[in-house]
PDB file of N, CA and C in Angstrom:
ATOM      1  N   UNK A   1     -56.151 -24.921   8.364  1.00  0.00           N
ATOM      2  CA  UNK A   1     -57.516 -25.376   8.292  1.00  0.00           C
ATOM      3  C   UNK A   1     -57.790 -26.263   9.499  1.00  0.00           C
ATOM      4  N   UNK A   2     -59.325 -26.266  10.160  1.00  0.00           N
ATOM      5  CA  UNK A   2     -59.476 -26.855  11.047  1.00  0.00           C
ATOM      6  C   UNK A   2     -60.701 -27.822  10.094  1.00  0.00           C
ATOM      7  N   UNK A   3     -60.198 -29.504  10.933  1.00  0.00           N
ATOM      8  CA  UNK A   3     -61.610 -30.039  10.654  1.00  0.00           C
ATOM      9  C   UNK A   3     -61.798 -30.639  11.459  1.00  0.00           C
ATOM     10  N   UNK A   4     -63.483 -30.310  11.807  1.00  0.00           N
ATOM     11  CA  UNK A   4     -64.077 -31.333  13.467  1.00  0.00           C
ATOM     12  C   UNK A   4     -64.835 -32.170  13.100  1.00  0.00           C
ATOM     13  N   UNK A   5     -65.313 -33.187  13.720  1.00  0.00           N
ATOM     14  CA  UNK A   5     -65.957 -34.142  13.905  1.00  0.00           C
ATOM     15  C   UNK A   5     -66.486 -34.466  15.548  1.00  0.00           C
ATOM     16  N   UNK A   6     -67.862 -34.364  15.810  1.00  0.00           N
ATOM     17  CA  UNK A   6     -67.983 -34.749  17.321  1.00  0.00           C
ATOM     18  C   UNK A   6     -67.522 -36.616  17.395  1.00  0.00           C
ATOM     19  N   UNK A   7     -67.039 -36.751  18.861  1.00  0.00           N
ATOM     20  CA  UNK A   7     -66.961 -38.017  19.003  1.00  0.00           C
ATOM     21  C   UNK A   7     -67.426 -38.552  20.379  1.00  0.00           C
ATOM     22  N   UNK A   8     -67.545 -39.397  20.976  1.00  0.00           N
ATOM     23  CA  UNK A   8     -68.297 -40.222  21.641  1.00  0.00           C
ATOM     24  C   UNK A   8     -67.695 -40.186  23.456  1.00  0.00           C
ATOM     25  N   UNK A   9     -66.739 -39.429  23.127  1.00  0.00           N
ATOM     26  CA  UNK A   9     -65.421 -39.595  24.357  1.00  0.00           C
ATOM     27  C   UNK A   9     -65.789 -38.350  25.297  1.00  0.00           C
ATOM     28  N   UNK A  10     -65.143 -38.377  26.835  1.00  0.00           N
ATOM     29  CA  UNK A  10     -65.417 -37.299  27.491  1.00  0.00           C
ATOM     30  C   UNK A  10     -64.604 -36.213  26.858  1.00  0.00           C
ATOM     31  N   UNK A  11     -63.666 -35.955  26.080  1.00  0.00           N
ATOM     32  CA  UNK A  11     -62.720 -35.315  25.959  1.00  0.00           C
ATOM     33  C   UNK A  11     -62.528 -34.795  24.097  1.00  0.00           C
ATOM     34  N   UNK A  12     -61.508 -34.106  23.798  1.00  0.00           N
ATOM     35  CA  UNK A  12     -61.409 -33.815  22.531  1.00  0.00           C
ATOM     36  C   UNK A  12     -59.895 -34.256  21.929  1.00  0.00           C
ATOM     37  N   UNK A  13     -60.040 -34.762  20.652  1.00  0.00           N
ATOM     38  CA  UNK A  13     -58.338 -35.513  20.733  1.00  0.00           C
ATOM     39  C   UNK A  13     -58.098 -34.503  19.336  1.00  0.00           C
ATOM     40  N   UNK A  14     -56.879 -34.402  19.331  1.00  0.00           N
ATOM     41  CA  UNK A  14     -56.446 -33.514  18.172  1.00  0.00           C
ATOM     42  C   UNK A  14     -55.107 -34.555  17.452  1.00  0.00           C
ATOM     43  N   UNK A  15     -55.096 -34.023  15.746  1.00  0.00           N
ATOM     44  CA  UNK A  15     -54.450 -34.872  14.886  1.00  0.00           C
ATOM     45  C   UNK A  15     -54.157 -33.637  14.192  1.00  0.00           C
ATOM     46  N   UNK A  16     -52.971 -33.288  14.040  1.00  0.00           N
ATOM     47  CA  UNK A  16     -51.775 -32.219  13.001  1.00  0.00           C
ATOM     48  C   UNK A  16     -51.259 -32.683  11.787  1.00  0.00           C
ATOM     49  N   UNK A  17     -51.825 -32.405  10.677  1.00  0.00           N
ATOM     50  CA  UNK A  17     -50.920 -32.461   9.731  1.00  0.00           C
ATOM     51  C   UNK A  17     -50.007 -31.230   9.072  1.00  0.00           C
ATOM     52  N   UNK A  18     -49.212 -31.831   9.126  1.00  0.00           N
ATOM     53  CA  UNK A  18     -48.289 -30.475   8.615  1.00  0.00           C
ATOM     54  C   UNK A  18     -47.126 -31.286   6.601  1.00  0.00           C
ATOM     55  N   UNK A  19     -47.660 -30.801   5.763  1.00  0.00           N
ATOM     56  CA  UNK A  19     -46.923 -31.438   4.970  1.00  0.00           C
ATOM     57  C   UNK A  19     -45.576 -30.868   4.370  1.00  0.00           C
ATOM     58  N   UNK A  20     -44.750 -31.814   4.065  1.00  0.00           N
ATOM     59  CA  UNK A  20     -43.285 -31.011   3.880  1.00  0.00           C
ATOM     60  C   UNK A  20     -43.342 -30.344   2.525  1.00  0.00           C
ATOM     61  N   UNK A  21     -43.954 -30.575   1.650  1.00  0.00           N
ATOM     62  CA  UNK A  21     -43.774 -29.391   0.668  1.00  0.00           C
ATOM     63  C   UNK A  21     -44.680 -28.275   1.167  1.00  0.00           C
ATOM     64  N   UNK A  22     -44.939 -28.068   2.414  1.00  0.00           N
ATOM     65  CA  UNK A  22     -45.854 -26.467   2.890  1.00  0.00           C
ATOM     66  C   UNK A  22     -44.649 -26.406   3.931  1.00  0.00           C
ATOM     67  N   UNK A  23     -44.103 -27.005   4.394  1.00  0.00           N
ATOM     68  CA  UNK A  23     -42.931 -26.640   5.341  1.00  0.00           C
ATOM     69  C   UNK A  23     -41.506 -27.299   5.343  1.00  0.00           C
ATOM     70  N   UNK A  24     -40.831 -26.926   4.599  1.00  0.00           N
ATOM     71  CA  UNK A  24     -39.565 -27.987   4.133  1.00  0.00           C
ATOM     72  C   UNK A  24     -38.992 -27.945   4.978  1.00  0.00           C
ATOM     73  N   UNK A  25     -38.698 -27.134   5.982  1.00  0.00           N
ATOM     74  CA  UNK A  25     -37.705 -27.258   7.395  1.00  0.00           C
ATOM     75  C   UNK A  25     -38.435 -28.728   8.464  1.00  0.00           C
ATOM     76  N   UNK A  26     -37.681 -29.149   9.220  1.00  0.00           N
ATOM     77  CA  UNK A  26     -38.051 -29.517  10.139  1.00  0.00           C
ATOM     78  C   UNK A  26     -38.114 -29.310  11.408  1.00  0.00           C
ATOM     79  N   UNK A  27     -37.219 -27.873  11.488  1.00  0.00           N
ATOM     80  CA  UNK A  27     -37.724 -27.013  12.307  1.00  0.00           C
ATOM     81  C   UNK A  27     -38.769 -26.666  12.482  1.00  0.00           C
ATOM     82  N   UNK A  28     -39.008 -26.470  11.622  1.00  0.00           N
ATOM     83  CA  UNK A  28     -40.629 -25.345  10.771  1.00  0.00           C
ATOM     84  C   UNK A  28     -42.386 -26.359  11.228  1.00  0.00           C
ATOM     85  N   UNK A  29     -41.678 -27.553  10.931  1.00  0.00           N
ATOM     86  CA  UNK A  29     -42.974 -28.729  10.709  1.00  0.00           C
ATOM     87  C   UNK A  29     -42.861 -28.741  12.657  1.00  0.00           C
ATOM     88  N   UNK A  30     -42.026 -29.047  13.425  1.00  0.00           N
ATOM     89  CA  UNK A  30     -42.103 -29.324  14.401  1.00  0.00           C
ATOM     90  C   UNK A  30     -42.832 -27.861  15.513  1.00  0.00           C
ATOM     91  N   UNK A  31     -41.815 -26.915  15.425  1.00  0.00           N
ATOM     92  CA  UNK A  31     -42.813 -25.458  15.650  1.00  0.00           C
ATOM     93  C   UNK A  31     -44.294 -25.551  15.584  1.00  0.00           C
ATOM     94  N   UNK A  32     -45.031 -26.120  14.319  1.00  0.00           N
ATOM     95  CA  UNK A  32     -45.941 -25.816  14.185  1.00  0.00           C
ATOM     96  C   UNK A  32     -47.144 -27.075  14.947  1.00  0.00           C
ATOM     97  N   UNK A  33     -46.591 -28.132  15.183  1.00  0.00           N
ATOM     98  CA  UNK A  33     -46.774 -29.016  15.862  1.00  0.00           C
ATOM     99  C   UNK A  33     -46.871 -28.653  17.383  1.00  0.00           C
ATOM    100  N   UNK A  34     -45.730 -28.341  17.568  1.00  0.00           N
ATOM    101  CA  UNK A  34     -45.338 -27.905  19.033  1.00  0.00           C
ATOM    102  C   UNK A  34     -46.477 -26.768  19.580  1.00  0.00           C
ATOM    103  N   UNK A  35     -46.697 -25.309  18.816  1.00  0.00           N
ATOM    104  CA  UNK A  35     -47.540 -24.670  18.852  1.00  0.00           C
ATOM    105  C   UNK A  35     -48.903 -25.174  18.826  1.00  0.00           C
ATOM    106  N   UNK A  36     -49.606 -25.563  17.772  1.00  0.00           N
ATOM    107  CA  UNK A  36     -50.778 -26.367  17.902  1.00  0.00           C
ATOM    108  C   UNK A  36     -51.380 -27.414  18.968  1.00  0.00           C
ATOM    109  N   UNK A  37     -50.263 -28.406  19.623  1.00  0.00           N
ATOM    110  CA  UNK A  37     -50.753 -28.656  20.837  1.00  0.00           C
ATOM    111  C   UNK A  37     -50.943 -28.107  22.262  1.00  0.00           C
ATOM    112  N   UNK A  38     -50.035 -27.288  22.287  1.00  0.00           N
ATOM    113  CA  UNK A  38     -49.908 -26.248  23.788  1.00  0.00           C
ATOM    114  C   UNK A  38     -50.957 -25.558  23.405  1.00  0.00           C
ATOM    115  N   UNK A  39     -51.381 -25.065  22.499  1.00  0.00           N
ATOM    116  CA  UNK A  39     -52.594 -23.867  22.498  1.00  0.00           C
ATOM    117  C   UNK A  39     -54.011 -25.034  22.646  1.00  0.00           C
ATOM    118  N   UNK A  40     -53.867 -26.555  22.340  1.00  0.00           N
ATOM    119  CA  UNK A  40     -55.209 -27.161  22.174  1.00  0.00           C
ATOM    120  C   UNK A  40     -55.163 -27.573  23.818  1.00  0.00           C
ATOM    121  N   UNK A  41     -53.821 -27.667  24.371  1.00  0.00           N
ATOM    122  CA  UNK A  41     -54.046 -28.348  25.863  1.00  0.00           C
ATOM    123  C   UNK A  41     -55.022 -27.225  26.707  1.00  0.00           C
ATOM    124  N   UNK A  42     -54.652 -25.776  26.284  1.00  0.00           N
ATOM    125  CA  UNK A  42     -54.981 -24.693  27.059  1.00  0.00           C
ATOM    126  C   UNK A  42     -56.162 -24.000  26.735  1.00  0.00           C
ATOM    127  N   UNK A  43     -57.029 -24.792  25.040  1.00  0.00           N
ATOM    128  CA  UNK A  43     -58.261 -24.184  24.719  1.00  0.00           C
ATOM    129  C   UNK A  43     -59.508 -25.297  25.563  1.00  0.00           C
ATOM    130  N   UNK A  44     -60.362 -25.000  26.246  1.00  0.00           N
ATOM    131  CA  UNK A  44     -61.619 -25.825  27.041  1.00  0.00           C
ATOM    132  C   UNK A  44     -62.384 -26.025  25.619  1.00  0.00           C
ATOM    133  N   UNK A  45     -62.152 -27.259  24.478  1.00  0.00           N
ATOM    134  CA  UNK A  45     -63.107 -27.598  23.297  1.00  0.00           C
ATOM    135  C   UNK A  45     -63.906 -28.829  24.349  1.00  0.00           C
ATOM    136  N   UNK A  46     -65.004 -28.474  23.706  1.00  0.00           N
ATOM    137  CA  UNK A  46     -66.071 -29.795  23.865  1.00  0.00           C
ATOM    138  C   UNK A  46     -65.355 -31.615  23.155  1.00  0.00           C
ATOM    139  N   UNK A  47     -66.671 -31.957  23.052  1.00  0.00           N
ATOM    140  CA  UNK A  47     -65.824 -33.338  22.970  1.00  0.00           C
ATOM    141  C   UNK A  47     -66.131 -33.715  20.963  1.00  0.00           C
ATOM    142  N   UNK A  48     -64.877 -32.880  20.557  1.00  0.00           N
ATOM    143  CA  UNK A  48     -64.693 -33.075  19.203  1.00  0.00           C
ATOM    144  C   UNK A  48     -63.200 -34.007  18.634  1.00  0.00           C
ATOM    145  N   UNK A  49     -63.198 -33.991  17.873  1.00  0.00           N
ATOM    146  CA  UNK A  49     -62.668 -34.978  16.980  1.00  0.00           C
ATOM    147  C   UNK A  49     -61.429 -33.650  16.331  1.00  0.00           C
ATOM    148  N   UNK A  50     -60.517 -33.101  16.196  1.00  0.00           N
ATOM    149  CA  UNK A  50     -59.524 -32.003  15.670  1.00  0.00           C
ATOM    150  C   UNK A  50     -58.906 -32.469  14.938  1.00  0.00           C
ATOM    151  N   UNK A  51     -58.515 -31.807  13.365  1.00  0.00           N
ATOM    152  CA  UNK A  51     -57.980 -32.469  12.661  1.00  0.00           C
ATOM    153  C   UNK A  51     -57.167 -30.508  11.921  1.00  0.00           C
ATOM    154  N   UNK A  52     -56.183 -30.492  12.581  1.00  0.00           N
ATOM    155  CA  UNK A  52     -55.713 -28.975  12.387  1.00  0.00           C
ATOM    156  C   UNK A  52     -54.155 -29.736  10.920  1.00  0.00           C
ATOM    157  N   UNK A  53     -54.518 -28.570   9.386  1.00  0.00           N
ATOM    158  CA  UNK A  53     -53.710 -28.635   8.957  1.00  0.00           C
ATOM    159  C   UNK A  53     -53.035 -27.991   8.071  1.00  0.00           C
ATOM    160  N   UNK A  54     -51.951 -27.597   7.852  1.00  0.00           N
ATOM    161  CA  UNK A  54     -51.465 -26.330   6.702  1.00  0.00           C
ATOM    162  C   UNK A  54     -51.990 -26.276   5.781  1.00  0.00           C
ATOM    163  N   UNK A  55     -52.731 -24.970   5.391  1.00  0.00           N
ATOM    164  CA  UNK A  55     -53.145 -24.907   4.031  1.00  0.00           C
ATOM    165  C   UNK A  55     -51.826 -23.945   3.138  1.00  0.00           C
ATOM    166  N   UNK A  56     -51.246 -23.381   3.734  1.00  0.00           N
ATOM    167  CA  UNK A  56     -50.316 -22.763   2.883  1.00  0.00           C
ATOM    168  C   UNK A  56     -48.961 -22.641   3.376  1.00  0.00           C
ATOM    169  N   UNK A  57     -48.012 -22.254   2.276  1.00  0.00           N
ATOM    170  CA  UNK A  57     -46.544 -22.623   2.370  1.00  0.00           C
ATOM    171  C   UNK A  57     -45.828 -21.635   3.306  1.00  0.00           C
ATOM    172  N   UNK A  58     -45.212 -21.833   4.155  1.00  0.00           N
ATOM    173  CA  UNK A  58     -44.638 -21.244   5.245  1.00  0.00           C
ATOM    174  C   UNK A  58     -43.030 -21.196   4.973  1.00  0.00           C
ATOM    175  N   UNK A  59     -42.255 -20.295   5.603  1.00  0.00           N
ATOM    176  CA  UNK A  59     -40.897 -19.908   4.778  1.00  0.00           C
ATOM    177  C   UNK A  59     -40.578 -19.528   3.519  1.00  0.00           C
ATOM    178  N   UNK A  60     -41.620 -18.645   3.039  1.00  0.00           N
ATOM    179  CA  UNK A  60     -41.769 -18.445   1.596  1.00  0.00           C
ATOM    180  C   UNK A  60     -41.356 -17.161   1.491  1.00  0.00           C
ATOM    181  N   UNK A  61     -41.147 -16.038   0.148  1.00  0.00           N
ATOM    182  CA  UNK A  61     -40.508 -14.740   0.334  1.00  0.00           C
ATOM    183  C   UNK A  61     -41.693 -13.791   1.358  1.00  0.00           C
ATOM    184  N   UNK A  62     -43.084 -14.514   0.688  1.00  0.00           N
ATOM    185  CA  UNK A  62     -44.372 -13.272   1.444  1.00  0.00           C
ATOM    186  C   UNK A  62     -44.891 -14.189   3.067  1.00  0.00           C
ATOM    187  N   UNK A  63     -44.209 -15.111   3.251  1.00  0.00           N
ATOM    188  CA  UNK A  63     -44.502 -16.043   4.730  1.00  0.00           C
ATOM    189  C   UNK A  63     -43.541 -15.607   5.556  1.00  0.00           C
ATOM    190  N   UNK A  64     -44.061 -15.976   6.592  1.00  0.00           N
ATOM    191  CA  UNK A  64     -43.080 -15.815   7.768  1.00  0.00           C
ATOM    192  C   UNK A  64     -41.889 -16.727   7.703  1.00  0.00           C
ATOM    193  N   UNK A  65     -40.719 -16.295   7.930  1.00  0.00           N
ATOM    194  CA  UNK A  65     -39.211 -16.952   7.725  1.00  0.00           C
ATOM    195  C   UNK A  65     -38.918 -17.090   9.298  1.00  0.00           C
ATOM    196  N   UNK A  66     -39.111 -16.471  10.444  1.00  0.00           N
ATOM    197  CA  UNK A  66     -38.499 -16.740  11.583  1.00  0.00           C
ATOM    198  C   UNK A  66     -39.365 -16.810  12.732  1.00  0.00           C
ATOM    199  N   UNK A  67     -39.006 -17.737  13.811  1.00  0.00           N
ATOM    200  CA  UNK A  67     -39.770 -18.579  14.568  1.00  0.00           C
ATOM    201  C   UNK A  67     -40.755 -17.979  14.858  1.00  0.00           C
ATOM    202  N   UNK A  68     -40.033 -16.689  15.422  1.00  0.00           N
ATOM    203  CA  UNK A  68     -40.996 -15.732  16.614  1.00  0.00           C
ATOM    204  C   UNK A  68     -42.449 -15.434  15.465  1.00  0.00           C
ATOM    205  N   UNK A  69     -41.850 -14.556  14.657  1.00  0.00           N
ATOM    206  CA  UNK A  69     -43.275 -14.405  14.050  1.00  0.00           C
ATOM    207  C   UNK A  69     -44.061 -15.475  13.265  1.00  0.00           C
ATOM    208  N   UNK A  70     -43.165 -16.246  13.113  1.00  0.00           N
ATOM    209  CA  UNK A  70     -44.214 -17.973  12.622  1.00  0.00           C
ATOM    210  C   UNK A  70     -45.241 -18.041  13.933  1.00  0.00           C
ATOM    211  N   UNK A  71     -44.495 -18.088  14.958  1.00  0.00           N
ATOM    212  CA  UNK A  71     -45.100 -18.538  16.249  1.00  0.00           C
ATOM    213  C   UNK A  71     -46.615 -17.408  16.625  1.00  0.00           C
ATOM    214  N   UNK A  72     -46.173 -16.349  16.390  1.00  0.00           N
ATOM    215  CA  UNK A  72     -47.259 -15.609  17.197  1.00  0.00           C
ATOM    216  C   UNK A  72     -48.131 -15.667  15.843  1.00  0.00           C
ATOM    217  N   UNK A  73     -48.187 -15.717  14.671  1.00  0.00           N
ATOM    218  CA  UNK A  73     -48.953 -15.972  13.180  1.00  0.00           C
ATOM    219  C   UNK A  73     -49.767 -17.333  13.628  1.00  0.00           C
ATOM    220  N   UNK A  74     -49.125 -17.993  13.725  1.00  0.00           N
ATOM    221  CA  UNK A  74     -49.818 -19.316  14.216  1.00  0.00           C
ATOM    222  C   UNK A  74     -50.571 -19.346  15.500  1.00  0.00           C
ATOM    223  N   UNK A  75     -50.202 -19.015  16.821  1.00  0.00           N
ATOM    224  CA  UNK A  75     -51.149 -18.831  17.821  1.00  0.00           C
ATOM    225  C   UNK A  75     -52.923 -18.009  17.656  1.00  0.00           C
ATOM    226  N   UNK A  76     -52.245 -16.905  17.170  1.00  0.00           N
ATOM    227  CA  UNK A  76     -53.494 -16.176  16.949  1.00  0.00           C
ATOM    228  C   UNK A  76     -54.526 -16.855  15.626  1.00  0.00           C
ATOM    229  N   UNK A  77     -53.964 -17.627  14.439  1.00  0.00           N
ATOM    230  CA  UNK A  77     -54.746 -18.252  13.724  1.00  0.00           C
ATOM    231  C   UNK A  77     -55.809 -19.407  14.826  1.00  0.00           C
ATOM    232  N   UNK A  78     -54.500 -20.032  15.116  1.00  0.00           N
ATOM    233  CA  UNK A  78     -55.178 -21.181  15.892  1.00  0.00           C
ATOM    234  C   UNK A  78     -56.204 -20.891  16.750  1.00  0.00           C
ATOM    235  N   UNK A  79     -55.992 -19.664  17.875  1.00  0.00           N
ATOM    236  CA  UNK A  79     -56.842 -19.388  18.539  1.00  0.00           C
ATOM    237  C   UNK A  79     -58.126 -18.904  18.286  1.00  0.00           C
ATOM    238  N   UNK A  80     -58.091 -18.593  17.584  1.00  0.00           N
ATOM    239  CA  UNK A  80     -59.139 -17.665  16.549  1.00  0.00           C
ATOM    240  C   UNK A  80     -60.189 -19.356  15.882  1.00  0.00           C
ATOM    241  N   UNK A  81     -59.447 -20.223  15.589  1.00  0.00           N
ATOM    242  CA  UNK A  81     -60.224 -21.285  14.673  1.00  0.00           C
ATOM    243  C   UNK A  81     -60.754 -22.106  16.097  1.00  0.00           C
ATOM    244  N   UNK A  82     -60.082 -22.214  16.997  1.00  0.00           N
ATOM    245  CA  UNK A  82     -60.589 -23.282  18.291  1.00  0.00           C
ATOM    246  C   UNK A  82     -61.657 -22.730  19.002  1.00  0.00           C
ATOM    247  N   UNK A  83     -61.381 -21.248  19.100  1.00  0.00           N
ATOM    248  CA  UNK A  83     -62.385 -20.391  19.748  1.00  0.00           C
ATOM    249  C   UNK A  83     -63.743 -20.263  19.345  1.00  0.00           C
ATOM    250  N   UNK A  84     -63.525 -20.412  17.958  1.00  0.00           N
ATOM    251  CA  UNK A  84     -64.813 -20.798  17.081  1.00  0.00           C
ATOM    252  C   UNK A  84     -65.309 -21.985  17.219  1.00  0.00           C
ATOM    253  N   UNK A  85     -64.949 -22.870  17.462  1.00  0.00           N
ATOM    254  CA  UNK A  85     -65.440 -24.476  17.667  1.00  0.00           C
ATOM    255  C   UNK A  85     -65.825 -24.190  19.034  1.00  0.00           C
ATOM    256  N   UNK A  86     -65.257 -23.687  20.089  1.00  0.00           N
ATOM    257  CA  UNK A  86     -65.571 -23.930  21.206  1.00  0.00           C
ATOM    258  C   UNK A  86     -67.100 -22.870  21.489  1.00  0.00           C
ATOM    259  N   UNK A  87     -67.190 -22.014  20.907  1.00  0.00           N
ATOM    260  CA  UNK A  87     -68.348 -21.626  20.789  1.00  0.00           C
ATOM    261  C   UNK A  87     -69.678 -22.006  20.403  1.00  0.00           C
ATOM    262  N   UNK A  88     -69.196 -22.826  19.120  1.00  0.00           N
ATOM    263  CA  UNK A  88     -70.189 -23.443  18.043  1.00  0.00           C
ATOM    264  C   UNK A  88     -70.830 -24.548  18.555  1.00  0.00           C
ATOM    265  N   UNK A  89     -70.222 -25.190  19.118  1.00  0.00           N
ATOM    266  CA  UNK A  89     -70.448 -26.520  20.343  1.00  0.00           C
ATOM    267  C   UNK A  89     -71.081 -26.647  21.616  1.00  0.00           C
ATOM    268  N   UNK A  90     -71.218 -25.366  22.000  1.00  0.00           N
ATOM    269  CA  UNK A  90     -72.133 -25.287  23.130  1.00  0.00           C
ATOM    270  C   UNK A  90     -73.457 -25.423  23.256  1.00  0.00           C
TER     271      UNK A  90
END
């Protein structure tokens, strides 16, 4: 889930929550961290407020179990939700 808020700044700051009963690894919590900021350094958002956070349980029998496809599951979500803000904002 994404939640925005405009704010007052030239720029857009982003805040990740990731909670451990949606990701019990700490592999898993950090990945998704790690992913979420490299894709926000490289999306052009206006000057919003980002508040990106798991809505559902990851490493589960029907979730993705290994990095690669956590990783590309997550890019394309993300990109898909920023791309929308960055549109909506213009």
């Amino acid at each position: 889930m994404l939640y925005t808020r405009p704010n007052q700044l030239p720029n857009a700051r982003l805040g990740v929550v990731v909670a451990k009963r949606l990701a019990p690894r700490a592999v898993t919590r950090n990945t998704i961290k790690r992913v979420t900021r490299e894709l926000f350094r490289t999306t052009r958002l206006p000057a919003i407020d980002c508040v990106v956070r798991l809505s559902k349980a990851v490493n589960t029998k029907a979730g993705p179990a290994t990095t690669a496809k956590l990783k590309t599951e997550l890019r394309l979500e993300l990109a898909r939700l920023f791309d929308a803000q960055s549109k909506a904002r213009r």
